[in-house]
Protein backbone atom coordinates (compact mmCIF):
# COMPACT_ATOMS: atom_id res chain seq x y z
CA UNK A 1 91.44 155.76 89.34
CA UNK A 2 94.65 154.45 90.80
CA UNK A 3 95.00 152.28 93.35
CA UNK A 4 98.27 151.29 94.86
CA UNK A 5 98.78 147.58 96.78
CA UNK A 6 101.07 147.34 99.19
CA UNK A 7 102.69 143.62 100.79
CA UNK A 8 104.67 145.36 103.28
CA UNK A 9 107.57 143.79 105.09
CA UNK A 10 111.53 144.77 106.14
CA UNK A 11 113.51 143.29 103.41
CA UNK A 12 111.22 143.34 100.73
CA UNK A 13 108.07 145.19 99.78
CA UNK A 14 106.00 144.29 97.20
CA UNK A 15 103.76 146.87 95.21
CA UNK A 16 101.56 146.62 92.51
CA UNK A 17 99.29 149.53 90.52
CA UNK A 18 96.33 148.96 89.49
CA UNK A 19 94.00 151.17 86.65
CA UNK A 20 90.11 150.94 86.93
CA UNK A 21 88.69 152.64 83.46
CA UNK A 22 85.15 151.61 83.95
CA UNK A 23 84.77 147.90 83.82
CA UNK A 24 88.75 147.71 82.99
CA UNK A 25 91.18 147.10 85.05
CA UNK A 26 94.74 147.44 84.34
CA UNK A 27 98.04 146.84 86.21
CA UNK A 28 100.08 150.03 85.12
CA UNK A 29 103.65 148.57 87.22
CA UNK A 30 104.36 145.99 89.91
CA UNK A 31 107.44 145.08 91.65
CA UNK A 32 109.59 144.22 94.53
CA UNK A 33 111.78 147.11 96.80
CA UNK A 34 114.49 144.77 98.13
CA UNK A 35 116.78 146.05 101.13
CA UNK A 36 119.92 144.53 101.84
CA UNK A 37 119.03 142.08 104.53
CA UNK A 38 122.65 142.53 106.10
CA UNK A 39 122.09 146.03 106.88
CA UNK A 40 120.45 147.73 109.95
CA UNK A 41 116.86 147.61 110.40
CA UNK A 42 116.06 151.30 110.26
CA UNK A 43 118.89 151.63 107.34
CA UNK A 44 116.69 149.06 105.82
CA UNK A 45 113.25 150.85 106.07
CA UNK A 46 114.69 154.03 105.05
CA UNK A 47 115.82 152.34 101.87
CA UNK A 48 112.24 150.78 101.15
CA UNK A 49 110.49 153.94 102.21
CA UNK A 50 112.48 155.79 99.05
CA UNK A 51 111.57 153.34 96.88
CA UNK A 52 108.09 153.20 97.72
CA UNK A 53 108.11 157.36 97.45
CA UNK A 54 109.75 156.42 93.78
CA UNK A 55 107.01 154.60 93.13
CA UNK A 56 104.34 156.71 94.04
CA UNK A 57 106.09 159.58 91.87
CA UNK A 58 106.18 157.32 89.00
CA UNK A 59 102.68 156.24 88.65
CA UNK A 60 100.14 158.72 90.66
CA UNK A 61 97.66 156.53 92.96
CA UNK A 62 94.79 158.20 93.97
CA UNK A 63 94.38 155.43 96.95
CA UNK A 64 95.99 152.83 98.73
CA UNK A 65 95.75 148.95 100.29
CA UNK A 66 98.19 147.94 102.68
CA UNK A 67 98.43 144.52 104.07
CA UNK A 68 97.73 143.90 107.84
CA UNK A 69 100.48 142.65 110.21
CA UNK A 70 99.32 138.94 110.58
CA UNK A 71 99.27 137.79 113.79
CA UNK A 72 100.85 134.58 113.41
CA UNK A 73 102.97 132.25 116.51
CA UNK A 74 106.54 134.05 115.54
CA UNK A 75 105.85 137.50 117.70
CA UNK A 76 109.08 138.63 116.40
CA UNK A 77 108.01 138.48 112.72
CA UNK A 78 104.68 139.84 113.53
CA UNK A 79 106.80 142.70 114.80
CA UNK A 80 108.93 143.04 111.91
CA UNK A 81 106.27 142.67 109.79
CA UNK A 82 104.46 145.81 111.73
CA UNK A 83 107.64 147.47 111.51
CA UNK A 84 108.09 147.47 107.63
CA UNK A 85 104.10 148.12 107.64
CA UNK A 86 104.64 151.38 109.61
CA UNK A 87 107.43 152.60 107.00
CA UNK A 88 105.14 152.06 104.09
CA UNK A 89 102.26 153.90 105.79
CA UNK A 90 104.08 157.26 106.60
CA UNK A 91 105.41 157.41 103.26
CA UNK A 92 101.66 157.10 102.22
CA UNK A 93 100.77 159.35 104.46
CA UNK A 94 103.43 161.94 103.70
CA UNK A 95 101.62 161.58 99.74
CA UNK A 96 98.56 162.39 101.19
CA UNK A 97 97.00 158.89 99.97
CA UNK A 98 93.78 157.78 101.26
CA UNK A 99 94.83 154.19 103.23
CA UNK A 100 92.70 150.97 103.29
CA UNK A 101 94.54 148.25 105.24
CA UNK A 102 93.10 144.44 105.01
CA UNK A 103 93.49 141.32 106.75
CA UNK A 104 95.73 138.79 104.32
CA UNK A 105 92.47 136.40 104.42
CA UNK A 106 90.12 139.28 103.14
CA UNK A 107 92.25 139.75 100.21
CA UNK A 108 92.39 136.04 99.56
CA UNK A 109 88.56 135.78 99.09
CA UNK A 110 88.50 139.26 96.97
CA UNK A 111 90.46 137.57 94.80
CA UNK A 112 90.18 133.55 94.84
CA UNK A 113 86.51 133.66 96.27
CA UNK A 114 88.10 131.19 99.59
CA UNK A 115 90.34 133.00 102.41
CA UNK A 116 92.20 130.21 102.60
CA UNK A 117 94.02 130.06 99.40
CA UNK A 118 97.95 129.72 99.22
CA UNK A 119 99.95 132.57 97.82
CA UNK A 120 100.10 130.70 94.03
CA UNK A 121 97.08 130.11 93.53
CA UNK A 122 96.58 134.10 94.29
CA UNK A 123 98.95 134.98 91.79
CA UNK A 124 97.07 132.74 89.27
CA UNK A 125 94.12 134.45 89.91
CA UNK A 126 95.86 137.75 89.79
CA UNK A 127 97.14 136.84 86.37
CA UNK A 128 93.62 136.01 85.16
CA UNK A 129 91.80 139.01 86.42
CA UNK A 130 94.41 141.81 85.08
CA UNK A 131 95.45 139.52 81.93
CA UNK A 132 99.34 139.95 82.42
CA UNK A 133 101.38 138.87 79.91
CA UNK A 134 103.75 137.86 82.41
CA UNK A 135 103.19 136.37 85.32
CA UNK A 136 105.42 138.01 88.47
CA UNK A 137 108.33 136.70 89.06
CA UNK A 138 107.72 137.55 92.95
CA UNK A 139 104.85 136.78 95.25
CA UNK A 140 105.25 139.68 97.45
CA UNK A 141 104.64 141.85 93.95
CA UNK A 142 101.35 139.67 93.25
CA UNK A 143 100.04 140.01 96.82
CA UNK A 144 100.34 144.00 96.01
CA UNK A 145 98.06 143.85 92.96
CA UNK A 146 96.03 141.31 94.68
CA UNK A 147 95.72 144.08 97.50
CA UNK A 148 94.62 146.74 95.24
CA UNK A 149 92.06 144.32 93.38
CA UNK A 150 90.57 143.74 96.94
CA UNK A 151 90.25 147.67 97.19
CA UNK A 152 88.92 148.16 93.95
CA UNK A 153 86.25 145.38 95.22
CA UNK A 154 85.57 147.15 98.29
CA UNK A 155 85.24 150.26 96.16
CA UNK A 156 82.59 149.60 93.78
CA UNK A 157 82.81 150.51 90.43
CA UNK A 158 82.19 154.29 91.35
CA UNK A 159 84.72 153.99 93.71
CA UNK A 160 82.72 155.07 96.68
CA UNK A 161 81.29 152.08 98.30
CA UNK A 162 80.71 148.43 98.91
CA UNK A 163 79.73 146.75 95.43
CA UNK A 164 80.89 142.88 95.58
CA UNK A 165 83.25 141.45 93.02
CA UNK A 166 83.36 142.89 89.79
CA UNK A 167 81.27 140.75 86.66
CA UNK A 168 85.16 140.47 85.71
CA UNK A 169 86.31 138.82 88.84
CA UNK A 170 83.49 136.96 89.82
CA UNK A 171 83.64 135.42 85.78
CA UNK A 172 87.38 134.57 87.15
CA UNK A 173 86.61 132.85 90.17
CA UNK A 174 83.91 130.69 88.52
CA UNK A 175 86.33 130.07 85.62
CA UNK A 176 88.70 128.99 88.62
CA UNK A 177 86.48 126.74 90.87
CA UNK A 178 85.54 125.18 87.37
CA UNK A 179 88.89 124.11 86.32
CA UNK A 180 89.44 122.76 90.02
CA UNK A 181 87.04 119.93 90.10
């Protein structure tokens, strides 16, 4: 199974793929759509919304995570943020892609074990659990494949329900919390 992670947003998108053979999990591509922030908004989605059809050709998800608008104190970004968010999910729709969105905190504990952890230390952890040779140069594109982990989570290791962390990720997260104290 594929499964695609999405960090939606107006000027840049972040996606990540993710592999599940059994017990492993691969990241097959991750990235960053950029838009030129100088352009007009819907000039803007229309630009990410290719990309993110590019990427879809490219590497054939079977399903999808999307990251929820976060309803922060800046109502404008919220709605920029929703804006970018709606883009993504028509062109997911338009692939016929089965859509899981989740709340930036959920994915946080799918993948650190806390919903409370900062953006770096998610990438870290991201890094860990799909042993990348690199680690991304962009957060947005680490928030993706953090996405699709937490999907992969929510799948089970059939892929059709609820199952808790994988024995990978949970070994990750105690490897983590050790190293913290």
């Amino acid at each position: 199974m594929r499964i695609l992670g999405i960090d939606p947003g107006t000027r840049f998108l972040g996606w990540g793929v993710v592999e599940v053979r059994g017990p492993q999990l691969d990241a097959c591509g991750y990235g960053v759509l950029k838009a030129n922030p100088r352009a007009p908004l819907p000039e803007r989605l229309a630009t990410l919304a290719a990309g993110l059809r590019d990427v879809i050709q490219t590497h054939h998800p079977e399903v999808a995570a999307v990251e929820e608008a976060f309803y922060g104190r800046d109502a404008r970004a919220t709605l920029r943020l929703g804006e970018g968010r709606g883009a993504a999910l028509l062109v997911l729709s338009e692939a016929g892609l089965p859509i899981t969105g989740y709340a930036n905190n959920v994915v946080q504990r799918a993948v650190t074990g806390g919903g409370r952890a900062t953006t770096e230390r998610v990438r870290a952890m991201v890094v860990r659990m799909l042993a990348l040779a690199e680690v991304p140069d962009s957060l947005d594109a680490s928030d993706a494949l953090a996405g699709a982990l937490c999907l992969h989570q929510r799948l089970g290791p059939a892929g059709v329900g609820p199952a808790g962390p994988s024995p990978r990720i949970q070994e990750a997260i105690r490897r983590a919390r050790r190293e913290r104290r």
